[in-house]
C-alpha atoms as a PDB file:
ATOM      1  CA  UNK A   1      70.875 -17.371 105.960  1.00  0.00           C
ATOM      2  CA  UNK A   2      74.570 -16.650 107.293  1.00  0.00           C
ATOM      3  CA  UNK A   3      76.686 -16.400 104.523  1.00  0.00           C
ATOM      4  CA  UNK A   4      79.090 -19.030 103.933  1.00  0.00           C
ATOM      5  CA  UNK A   5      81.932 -17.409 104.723  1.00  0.00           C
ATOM      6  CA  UNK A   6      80.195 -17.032 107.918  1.00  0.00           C
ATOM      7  CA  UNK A   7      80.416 -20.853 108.621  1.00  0.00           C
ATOM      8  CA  UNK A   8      83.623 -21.436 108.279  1.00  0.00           C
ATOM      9  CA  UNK A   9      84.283 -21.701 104.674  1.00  0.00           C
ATOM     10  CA  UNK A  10      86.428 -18.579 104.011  1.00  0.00           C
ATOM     11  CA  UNK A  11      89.525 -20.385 104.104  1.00  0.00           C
ATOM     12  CA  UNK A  12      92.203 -19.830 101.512  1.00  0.00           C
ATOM     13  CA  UNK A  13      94.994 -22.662 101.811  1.00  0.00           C
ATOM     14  CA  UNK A  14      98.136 -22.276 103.493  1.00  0.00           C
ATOM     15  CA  UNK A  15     101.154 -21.387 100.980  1.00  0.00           C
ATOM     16  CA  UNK A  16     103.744 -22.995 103.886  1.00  0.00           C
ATOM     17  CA  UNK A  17     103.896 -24.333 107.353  1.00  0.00           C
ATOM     18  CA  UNK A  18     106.343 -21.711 108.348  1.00  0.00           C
ATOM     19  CA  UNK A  19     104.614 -19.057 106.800  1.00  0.00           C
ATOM     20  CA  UNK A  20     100.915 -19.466 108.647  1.00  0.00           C
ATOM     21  CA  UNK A  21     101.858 -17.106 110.771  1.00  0.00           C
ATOM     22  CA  UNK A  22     102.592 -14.234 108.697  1.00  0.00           C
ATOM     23  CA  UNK A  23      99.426 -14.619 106.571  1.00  0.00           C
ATOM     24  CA  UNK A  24      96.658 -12.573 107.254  1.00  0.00           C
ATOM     25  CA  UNK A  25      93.804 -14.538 109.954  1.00  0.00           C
ATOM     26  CA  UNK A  26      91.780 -15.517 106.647  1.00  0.00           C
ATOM     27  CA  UNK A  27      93.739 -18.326 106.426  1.00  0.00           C
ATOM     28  CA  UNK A  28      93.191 -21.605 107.810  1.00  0.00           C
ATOM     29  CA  UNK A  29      96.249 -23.639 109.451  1.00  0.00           C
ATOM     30  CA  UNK A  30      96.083 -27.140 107.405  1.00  0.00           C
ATOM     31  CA  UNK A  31      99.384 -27.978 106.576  1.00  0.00           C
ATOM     32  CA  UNK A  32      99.078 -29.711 103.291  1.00  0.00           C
ATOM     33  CA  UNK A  33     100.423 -32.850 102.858  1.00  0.00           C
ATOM     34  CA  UNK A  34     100.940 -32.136  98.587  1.00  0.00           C
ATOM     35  CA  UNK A  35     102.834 -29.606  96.688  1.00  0.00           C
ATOM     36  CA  UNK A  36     101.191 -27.716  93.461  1.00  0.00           C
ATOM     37  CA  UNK A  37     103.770 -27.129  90.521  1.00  0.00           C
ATOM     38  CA  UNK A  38     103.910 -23.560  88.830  1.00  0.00           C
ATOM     39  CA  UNK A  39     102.414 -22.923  85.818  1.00  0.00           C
ATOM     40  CA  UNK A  40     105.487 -23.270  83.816  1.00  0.00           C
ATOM     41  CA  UNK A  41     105.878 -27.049  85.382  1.00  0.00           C
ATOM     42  CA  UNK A  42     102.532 -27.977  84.253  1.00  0.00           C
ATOM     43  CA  UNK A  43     103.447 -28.751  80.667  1.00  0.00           C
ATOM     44  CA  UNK A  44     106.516 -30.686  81.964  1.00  0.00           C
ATOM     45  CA  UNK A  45     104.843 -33.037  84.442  1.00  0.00           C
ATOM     46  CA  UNK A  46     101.145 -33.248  81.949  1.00  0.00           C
ATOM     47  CA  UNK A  47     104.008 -34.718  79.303  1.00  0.00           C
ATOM     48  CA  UNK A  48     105.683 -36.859  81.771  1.00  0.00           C
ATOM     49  CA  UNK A  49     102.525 -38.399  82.639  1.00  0.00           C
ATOM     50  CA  UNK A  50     101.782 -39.477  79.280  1.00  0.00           C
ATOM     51  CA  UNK A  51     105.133 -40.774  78.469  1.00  0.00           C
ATOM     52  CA  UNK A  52     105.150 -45.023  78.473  1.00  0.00           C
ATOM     53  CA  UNK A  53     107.625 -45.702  80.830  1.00  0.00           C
ATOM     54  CA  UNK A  54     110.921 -47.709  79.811  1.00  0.00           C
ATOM     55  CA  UNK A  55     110.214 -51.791  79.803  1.00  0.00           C
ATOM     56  CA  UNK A  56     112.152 -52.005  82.796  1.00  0.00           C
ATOM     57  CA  UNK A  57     110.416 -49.181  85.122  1.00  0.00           C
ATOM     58  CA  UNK A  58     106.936 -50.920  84.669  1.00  0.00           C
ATOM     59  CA  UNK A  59     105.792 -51.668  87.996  1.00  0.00           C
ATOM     60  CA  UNK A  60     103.998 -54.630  89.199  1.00  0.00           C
ATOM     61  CA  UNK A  61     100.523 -54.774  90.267  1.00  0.00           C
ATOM     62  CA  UNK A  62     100.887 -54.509  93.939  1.00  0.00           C
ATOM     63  CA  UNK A  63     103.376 -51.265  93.302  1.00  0.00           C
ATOM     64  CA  UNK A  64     100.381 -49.685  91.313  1.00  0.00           C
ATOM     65  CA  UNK A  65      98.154 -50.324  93.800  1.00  0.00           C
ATOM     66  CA  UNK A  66      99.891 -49.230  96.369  1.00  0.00           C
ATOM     67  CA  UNK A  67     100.675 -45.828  94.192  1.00  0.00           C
ATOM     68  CA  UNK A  68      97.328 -45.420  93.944  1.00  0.00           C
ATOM     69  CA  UNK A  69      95.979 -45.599  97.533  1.00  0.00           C
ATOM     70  CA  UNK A  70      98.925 -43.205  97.788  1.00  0.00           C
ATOM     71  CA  UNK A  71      96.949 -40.348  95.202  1.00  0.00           C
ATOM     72  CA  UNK A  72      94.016 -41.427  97.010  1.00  0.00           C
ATOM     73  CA  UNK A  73      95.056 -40.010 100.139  1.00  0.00           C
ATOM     74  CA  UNK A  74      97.001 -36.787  98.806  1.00  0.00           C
ATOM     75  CA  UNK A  75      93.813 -36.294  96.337  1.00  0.00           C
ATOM     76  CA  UNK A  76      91.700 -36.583  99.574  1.00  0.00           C
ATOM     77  CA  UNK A  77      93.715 -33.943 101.379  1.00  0.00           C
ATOM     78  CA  UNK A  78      94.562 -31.973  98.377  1.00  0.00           C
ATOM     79  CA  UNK A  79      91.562 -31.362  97.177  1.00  0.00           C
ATOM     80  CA  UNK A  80      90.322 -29.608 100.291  1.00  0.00           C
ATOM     81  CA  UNK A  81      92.971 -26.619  99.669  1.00  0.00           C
ATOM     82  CA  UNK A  82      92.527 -23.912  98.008  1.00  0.00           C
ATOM     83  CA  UNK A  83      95.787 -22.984  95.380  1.00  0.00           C
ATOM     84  CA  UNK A  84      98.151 -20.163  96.885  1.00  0.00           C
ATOM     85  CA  UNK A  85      97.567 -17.257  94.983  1.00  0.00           C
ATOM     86  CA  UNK A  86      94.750 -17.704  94.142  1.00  0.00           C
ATOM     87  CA  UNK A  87      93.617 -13.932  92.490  1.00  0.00           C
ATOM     88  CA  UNK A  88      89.951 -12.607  92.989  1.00  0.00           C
ATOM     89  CA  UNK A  89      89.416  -9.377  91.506  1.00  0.00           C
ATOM     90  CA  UNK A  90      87.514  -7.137  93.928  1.00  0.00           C
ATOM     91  CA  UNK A  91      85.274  -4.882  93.007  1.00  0.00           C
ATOM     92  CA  UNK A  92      86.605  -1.541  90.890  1.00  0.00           C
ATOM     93  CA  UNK A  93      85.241   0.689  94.063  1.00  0.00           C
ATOM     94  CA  UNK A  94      87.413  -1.490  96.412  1.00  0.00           C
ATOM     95  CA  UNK A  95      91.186  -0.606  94.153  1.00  0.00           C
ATOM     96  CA  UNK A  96      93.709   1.424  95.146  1.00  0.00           C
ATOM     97  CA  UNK A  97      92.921   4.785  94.844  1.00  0.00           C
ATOM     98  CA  UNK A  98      95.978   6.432  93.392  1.00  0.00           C
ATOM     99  CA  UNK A  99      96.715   6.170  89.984  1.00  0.00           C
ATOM    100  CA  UNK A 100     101.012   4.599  90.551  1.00  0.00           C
ATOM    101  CA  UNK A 101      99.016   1.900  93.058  1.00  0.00           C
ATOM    102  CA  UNK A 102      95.708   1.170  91.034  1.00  0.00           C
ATOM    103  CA  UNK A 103      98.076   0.764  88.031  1.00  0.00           C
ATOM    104  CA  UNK A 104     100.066  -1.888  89.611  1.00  0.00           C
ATOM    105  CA  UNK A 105      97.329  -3.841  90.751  1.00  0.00           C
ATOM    106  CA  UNK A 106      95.457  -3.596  86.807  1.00  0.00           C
ATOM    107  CA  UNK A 107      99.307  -5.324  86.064  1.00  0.00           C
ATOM    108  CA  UNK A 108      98.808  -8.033  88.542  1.00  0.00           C
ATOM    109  CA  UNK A 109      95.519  -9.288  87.456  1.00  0.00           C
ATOM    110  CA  UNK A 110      96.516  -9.019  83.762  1.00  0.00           C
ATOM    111  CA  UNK A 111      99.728 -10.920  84.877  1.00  0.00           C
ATOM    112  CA  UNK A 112      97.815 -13.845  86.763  1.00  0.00           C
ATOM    113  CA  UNK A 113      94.878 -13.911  84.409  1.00  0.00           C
ATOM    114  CA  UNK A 114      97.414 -14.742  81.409  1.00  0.00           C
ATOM    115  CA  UNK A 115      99.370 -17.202  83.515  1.00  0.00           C
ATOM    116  CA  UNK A 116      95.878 -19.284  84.016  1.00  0.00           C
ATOM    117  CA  UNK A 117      95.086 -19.099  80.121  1.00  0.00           C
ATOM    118  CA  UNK A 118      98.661 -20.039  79.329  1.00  0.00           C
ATOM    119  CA  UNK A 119      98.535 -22.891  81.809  1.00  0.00           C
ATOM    120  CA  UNK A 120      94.842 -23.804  80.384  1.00  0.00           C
ATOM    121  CA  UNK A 121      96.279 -23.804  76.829  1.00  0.00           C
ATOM    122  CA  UNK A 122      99.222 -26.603  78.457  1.00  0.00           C
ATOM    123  CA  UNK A 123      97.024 -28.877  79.757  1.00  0.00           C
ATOM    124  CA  UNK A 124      94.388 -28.894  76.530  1.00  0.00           C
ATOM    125  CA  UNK A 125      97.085 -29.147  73.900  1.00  0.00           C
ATOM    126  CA  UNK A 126      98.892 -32.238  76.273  1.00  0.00           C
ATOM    127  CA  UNK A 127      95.506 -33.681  76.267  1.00  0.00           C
ATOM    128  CA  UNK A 128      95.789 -34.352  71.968  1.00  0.00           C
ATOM    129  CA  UNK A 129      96.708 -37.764  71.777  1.00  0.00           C
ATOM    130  CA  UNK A 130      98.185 -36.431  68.291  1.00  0.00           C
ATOM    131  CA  UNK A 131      98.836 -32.998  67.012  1.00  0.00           C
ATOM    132  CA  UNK A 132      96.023 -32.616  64.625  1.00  0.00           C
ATOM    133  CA  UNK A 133      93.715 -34.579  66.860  1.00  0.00           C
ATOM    134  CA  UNK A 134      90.621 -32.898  69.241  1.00  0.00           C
ATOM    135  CA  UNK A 135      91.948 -32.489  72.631  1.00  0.00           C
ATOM    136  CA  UNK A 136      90.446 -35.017  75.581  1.00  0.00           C
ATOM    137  CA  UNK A 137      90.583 -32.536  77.725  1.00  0.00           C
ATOM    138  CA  UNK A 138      88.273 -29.232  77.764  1.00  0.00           C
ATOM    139  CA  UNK A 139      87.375 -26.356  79.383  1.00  0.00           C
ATOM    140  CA  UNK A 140      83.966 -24.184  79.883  1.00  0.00           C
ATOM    141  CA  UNK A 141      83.438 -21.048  81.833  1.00  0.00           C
ATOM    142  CA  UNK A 142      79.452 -21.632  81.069  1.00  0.00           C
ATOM    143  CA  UNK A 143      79.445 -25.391  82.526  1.00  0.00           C
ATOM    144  CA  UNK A 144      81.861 -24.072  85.517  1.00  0.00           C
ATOM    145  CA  UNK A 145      79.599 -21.373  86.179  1.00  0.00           C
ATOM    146  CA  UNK A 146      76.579 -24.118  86.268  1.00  0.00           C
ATOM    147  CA  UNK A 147      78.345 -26.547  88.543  1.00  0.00           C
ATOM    148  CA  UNK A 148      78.902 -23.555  90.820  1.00  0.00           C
ATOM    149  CA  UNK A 149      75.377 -22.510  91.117  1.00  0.00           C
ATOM    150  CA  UNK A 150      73.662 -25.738  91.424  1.00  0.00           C
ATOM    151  CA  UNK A 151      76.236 -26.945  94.167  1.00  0.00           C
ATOM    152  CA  UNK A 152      76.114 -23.377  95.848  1.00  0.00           C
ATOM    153  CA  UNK A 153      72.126 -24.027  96.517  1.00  0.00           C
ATOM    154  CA  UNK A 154      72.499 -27.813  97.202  1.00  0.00           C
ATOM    155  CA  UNK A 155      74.804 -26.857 100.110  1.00  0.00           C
ATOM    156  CA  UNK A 156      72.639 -24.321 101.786  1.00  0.00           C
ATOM    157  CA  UNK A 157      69.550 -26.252 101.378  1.00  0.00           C
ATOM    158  CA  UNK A 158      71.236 -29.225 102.783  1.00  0.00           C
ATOM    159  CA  UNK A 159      72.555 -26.643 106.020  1.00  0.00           C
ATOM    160  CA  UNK A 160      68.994 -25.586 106.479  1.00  0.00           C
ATOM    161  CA  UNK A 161      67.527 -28.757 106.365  1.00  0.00           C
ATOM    162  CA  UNK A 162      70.119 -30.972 108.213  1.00  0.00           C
ATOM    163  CA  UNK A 163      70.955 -32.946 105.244  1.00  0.00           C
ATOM    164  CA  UNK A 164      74.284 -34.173 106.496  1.00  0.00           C
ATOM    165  CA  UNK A 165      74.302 -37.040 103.344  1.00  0.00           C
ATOM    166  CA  UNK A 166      73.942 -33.854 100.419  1.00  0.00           C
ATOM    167  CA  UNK A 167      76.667 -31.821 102.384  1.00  0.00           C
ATOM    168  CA  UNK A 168      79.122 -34.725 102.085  1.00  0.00           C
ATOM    169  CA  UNK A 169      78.380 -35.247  98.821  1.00  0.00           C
ATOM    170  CA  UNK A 170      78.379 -32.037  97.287  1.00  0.00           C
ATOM    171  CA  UNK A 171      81.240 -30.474  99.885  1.00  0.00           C
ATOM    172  CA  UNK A 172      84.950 -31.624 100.114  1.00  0.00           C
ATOM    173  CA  UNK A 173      85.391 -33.415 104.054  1.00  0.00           C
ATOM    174  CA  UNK A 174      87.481 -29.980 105.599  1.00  0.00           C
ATOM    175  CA  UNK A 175      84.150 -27.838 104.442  1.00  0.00           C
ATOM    176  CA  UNK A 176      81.692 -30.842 105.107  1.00  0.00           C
ATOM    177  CA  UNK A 177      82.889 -31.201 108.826  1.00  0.00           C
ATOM    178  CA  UNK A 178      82.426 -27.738 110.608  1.00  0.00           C
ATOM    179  CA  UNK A 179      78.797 -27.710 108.799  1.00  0.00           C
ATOM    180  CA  UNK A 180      78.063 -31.093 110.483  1.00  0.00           C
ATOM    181  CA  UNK A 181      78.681 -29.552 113.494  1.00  0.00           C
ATOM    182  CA  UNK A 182      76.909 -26.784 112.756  1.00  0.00           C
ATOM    183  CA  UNK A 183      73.716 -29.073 112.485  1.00  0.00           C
ATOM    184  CA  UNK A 184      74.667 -31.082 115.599  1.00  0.00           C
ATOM    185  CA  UNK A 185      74.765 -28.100 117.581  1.00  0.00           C
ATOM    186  CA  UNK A 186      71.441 -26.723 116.367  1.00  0.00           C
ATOM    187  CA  UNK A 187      68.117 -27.256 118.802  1.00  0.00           C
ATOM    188  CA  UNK A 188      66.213 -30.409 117.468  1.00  0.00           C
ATOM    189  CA  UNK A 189      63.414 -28.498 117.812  1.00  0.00           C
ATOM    190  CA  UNK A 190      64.834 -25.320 115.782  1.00  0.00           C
ATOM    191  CA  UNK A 191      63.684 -25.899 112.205  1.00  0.00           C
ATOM    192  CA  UNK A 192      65.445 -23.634 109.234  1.00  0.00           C
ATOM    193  CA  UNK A 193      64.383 -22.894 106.002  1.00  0.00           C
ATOM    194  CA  UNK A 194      66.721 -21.436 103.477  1.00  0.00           C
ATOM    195  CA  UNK A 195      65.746 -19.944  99.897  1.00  0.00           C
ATOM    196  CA  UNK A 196      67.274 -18.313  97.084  1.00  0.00           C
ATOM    197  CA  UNK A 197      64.981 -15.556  95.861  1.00  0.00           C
ATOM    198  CA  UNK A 198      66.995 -14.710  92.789  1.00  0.00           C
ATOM    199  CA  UNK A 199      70.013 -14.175  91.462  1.00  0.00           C
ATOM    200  CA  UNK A 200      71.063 -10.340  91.402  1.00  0.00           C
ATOM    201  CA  UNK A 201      73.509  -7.931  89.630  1.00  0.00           C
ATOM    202  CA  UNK A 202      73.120  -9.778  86.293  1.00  0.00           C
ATOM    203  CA  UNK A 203      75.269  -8.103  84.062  1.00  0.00           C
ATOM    204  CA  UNK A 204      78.325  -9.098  86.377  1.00  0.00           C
ATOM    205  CA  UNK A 205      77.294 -11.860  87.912  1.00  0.00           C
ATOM    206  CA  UNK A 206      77.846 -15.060  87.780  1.00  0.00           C
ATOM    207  CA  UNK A 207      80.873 -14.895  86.416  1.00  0.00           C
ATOM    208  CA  UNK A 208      84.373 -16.990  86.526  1.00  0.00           C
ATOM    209  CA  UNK A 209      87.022 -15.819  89.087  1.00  0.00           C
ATOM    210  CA  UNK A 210      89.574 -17.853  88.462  1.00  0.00           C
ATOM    211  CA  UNK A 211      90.390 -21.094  86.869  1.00  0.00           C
ATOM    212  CA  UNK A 212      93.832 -22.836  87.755  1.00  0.00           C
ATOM    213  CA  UNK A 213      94.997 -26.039  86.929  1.00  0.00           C
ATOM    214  CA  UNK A 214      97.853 -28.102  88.747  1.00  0.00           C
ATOM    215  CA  UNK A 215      99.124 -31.689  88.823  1.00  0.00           C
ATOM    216  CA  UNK A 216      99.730 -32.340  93.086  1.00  0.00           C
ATOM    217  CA  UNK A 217     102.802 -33.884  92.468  1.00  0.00           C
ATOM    218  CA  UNK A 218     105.973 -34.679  90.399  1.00  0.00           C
ATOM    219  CA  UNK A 219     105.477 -38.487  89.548  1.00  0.00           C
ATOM    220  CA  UNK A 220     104.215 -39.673  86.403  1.00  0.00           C
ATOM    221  CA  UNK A 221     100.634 -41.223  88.016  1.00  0.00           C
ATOM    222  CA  UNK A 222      99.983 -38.043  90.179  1.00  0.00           C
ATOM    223  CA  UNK A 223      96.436 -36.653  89.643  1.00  0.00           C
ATOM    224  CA  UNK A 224      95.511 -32.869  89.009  1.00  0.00           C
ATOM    225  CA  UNK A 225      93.415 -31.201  90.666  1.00  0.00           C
ATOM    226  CA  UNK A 226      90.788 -28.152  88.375  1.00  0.00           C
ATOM    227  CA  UNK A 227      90.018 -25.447  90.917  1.00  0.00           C
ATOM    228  CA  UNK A 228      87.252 -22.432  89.729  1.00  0.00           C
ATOM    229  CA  UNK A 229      86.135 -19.585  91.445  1.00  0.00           C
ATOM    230  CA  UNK A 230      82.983 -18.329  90.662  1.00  0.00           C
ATOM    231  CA  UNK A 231      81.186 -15.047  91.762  1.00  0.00           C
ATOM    232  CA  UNK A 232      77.660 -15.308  92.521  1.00  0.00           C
ATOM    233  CA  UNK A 233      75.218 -12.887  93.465  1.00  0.00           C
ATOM    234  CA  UNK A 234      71.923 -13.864  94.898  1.00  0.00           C
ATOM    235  CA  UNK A 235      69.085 -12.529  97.402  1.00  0.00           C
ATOM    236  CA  UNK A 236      68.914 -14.852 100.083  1.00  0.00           C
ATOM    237  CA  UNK A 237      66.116 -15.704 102.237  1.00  0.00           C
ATOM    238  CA  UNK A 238      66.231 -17.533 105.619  1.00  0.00           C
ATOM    239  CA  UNK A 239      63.311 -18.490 108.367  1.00  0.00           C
ATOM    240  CA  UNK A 240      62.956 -20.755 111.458  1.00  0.00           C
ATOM    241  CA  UNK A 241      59.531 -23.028 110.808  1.00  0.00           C
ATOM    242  CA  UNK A 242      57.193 -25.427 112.735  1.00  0.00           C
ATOM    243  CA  UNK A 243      55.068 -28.043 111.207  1.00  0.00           C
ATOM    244  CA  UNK A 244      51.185 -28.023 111.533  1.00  0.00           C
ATOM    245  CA  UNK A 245      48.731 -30.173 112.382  1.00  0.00           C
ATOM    246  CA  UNK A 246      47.991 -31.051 108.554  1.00  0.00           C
ATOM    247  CA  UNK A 247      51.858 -31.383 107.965  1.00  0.00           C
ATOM    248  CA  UNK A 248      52.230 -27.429 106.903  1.00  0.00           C
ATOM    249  CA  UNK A 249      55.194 -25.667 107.230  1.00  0.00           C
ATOM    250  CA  UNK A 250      54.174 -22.467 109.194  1.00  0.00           C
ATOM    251  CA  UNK A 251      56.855 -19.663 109.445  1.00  0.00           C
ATOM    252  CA  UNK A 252      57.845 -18.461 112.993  1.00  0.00           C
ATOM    253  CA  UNK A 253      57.501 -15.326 113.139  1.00  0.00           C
ATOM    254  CA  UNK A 254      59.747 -12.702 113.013  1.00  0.00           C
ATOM    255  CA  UNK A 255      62.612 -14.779 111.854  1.00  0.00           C
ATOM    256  CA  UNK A 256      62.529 -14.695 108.388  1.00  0.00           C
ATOM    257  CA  UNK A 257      65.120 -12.255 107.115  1.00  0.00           C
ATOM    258  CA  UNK A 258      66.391 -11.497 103.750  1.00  0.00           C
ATOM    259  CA  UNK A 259      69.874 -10.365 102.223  1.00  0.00           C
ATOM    260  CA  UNK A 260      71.845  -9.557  99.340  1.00  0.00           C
ATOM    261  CA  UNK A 261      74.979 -11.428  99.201  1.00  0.00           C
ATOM    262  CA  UNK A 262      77.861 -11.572  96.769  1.00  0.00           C
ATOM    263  CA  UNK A 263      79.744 -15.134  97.663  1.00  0.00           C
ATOM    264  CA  UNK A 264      83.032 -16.166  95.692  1.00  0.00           C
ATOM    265  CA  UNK A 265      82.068 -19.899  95.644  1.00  0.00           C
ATOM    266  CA  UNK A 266      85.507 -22.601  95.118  1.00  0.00           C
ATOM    267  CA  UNK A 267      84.566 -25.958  93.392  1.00  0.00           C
ATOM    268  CA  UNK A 268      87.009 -28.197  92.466  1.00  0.00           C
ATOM    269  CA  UNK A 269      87.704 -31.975  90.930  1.00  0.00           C
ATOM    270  CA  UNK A 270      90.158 -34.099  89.960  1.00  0.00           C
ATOM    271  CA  UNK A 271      91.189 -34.856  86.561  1.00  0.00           C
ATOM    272  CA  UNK A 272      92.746 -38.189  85.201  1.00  0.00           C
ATOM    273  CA  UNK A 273      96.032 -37.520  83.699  1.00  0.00           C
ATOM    274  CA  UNK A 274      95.920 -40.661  81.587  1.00  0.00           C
ATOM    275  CA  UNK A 275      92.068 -40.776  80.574  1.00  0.00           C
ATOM    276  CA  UNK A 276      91.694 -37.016  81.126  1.00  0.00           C
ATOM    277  CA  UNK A 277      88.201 -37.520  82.772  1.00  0.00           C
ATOM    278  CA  UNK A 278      86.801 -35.547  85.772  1.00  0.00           C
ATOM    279  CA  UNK A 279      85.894 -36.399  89.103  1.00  0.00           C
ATOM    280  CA  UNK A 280      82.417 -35.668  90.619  1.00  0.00           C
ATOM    281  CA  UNK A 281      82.836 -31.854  91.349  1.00  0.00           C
ATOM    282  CA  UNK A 282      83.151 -30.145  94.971  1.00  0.00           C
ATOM    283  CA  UNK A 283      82.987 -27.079  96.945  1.00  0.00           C
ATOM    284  CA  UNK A 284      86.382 -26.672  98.201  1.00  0.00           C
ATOM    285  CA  UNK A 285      85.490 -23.572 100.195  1.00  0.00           C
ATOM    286  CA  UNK A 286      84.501 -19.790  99.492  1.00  0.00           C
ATOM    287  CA  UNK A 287      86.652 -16.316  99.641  1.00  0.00           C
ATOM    288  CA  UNK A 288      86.678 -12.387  99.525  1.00  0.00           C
ATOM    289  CA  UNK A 289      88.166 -10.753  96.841  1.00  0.00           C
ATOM    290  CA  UNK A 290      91.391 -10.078  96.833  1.00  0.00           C
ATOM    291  CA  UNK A 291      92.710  -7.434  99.091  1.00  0.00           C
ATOM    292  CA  UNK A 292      95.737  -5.543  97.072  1.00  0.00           C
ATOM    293  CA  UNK A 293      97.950  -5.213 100.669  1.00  0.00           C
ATOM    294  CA  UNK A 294      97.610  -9.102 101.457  1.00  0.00           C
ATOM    295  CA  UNK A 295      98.311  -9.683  97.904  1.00  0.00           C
ATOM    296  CA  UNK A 296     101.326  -8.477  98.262  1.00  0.00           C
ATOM    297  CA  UNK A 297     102.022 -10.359 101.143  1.00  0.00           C
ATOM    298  CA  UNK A 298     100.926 -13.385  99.610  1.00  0.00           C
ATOM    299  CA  UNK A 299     102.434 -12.855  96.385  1.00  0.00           C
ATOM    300  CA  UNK A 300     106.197 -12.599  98.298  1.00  0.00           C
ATOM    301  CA  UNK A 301     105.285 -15.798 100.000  1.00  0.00           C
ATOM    302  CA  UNK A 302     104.118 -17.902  96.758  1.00  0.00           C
ATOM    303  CA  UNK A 303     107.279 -16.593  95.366  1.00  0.00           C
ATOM    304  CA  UNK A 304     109.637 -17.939  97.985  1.00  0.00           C
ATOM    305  CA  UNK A 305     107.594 -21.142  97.765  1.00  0.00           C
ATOM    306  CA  UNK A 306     108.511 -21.889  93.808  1.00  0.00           C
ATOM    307  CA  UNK A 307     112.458 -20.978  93.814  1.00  0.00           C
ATOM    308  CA  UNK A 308     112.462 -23.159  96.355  1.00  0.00           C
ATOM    309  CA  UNK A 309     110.729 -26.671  94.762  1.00  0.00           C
ATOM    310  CA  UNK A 310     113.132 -24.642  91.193  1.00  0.00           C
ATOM    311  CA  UNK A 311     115.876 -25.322  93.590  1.00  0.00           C
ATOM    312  CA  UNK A 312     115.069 -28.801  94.505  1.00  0.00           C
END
């Protein structure tokens, strides 16, 4: 089966309107209609969500309401966007190759990997509702890892099939679209079959990519979005089939074709500030490992994009 990156799912998100066009052509062109705060934010805006507001600064019912259609539709949006700088590490074969570069890069992924336990550590010791109590809020590599894989073969089953109902389900709407047309544009009398043989490379894989955490906005109601990148390496078989007489499934042949993949696979959901429970859990999209020049790129950007929401 064509990869998912193949279909239109390699998108990372776009770190600014203005900058689209200096970012490599992996990224899509959504303009985002949210803002993600840093990591050293988080801590700020988790306590300001639990904080009772003053007597006076309740809001009536129709204000809540209204607030709330309002996360609805920045949730909707938001949750179809992958976080800027977002850090995969590639393979050790695929580092720079002198020592002063491959050094730098080690620094970097020690750098961002701290920065997503310290932010990690923030939002579970927020979630306490007292000091010495057990946090509400939790989270598991081994569960993440899980969601990942079971979602990941949901989705291409669904592609192969023509299940347009599983897709939207298990697929946020900016990855669910270009796969319904993907099926629409597909012969009705072209039948695919999709199945994972196994999963490969063991001792590696699956493992967790990343795992960032970020309210989308500022106010005290705004929801946060949990975004995980998980590595997965599978063999991967795909075959056009007609149906027999008896109701068979007969292989055509010489389309079935096999391949070893290695897919970085990005689920996300949205967690409750106040009740700290989870939404249902999507693919948000897929992407290569990171690529130490557009890092840099990338990294400059992302930079520019927090002194600027400091400075606001």
């Amino acid at each position: 089966m064509t990869s998912v990156s193949r279909l239109g799912l390699g998108a990372r998100g776009v770190l600014s309107s203005q900058a689209t066009s200096r970012i490599s052509p992996r990224v899509v062109r959504i303009v985002p209609t949210c803002s993600f705060s840093t990591s050293n934010a988080l801590a700020r805006s988790v306590k300001r969500a639990n904080r009772t507001p003053p007597r006076d600064q309740i809001r009536s019912p129709s204000a809540q309401m209204a607030q709330q259609k309002l996360n609805q539709k920045v949730t909707s949006n938001a949750i179809s966007i992958i976080f800027p700088g977002t850090f995969i590490r590639p393979p050790w074969d695929q580092w720079p190759k002198d020592f002063k570069s491959r050094f730098a890069f080690f620094q970097t992924w020690v750098t961002v990997k701290f920065k997503e336990a310290m932010t990690k550590f923030a939002m579970v010791n927020s979630s306490k509702p007292k000091f010495f109590k057990r946090a509400l809020f939790k989270t598991s590599n081994s569960l993440a890892i899980l969601t990942a894989k079971g979602l990941h073969r949901s989705m291409m089953e669904a592609l192969a099939s023509g299940d347009k109902e599983t897709i939207r389900k298990v697929c946020a709407s900016k990855v669910a679209l270009p796969l319904h047309a993907t099926i629409d544009s597909r012969p009705k009398n072209k039948l695919m079959a999709w199945e994972l043989v196994e999963y490969t490379k063991t001792w590696f894989y699956p493992a967790v990519r990343s795992h960032r955490i970020s309210p989308i906005q500022k106010n005290n109601d705004s929801p946060i979005i949990e975004q995980v990148v998980v590595a997965i390496s599978s063999k991967q078989r795909r075959y056009q089939y007609v149906i027999g007489a008896a109701g068979e499934r007969k292989k055509v042949a010489g389309t079935e074709r096999e391949m070893d993949v290695i897919e970085y696979i990005v689920i996300g959901c949205v967690v409750n500030p106040h009740t700290w429970q989870r939404d249902e859990w999507r693919i948000i999209g897929s992407m290569k490992a990171t690529d130490p020049a557009e890092w840099e790129e990338e990294a400059r950007l992302v930079k520019a994009m927090e002194h600027a929401e400091a400075m606001k």
